[in-house]
Protein backbone atom coordinates (compact mmCIF):
# COMPACT_ATOMS: atom_id res chain seq x y z
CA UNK A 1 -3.09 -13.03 -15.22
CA UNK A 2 0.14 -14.24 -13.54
CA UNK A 3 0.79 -15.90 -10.45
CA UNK A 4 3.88 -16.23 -8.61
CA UNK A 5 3.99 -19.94 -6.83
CA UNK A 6 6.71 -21.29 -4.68
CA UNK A 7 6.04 -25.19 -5.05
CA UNK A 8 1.86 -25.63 -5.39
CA UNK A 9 1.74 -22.41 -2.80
CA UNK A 10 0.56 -19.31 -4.64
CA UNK A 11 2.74 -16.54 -3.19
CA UNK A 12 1.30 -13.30 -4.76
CA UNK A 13 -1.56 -12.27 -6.84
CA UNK A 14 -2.24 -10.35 -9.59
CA UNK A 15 -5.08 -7.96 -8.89
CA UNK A 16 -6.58 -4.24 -10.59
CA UNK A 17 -7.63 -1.83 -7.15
CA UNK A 18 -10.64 0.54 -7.66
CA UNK A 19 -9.68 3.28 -5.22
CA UNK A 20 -12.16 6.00 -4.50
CA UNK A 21 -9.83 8.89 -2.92
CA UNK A 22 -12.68 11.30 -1.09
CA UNK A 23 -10.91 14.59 0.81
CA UNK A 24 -12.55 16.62 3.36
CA UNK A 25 -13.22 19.34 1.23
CA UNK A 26 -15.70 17.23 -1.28
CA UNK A 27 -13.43 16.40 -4.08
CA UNK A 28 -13.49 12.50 -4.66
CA UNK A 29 -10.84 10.81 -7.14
CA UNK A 30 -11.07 7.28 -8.51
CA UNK A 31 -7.78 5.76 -9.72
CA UNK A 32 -7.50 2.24 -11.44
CA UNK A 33 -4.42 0.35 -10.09
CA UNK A 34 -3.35 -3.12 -10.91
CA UNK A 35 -0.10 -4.66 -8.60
CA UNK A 36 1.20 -7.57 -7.09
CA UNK A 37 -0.55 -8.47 -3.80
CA UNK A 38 1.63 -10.99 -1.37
CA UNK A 39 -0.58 -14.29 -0.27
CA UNK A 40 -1.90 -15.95 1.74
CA UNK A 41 -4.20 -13.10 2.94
CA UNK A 42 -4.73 -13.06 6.42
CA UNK A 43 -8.01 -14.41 8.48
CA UNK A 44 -10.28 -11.32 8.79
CA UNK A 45 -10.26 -9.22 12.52
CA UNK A 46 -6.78 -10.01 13.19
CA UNK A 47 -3.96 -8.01 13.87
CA UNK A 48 -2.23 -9.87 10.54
CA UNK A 49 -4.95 -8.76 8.31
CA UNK A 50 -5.12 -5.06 9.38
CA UNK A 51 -1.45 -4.67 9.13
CA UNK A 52 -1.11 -6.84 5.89
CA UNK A 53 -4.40 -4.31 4.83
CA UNK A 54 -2.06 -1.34 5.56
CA UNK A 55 0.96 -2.67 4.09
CA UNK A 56 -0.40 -3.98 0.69
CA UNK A 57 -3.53 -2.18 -0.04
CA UNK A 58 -3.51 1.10 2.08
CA UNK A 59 0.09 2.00 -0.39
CA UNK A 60 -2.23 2.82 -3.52
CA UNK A 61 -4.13 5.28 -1.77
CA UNK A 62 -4.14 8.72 -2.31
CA UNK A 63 -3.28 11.10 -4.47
CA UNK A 64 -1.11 13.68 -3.61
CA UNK A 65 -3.37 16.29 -1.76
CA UNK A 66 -3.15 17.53 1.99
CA UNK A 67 -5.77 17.13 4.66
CA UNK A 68 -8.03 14.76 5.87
CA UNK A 69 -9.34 12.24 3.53
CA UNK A 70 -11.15 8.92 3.50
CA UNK A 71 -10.39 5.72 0.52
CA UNK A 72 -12.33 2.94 -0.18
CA UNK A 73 -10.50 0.29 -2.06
CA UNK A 74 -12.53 -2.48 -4.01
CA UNK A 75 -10.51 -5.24 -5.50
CA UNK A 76 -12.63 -5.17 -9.03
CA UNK A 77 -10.00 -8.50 -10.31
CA UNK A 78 -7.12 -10.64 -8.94
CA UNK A 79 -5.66 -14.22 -10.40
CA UNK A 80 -6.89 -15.57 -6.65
CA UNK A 81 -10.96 -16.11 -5.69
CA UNK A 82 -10.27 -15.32 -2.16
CA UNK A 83 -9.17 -11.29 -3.42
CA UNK A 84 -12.44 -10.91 -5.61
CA UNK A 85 -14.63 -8.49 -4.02
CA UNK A 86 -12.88 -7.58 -1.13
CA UNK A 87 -13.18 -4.29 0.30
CA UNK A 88 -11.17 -2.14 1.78
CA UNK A 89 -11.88 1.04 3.85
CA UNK A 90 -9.37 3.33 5.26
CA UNK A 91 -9.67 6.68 7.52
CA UNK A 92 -12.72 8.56 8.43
């Protein structure tokens, strides 16, 4: 997997997003995604991380459909420890 470095600073991160899509009216869709992920990630329960959250991993959510709906993103690889495992929950 590739890393982008500026210097000895890793800069972005290759990871693959399992992304569980669920809608109000029962259907659920899992999608695979793998993208770039800009570093450093923020410290956890600040304002940086939820809008760095939003920015960078709320994007690959969804799927298209209307209505209320709730997505749970695990990051399943990345090039950086500090992404493996992490996840994500948005709405609901």
């Amino acid at each position: 997997m590739k890393m982008l470095t500026q210097g000895t600073q890793v800069t972005q991160a290759l990871a693959t997003l399992k992304i569980s899509n669920t809608y109000a009216d029962g259907v659920e869709i899992e999608t695979v995604v793998n993208t770039l992920i800009p570093l450093p990630l923020p410290a956890e329960g600040t304002d940086e991380r939820e809008d760095w959250e939003y920015e960078y991993i709320f994007l690959h959510t969804g799927t298209g459909r209307s209505g209320d709906a709730w997505y749970t993103v695990d990051v399943a690889s990345a090039s950086v420890p500090e992404l493996r495992g992490l996840v994500f929950e948005f709405g609901g």
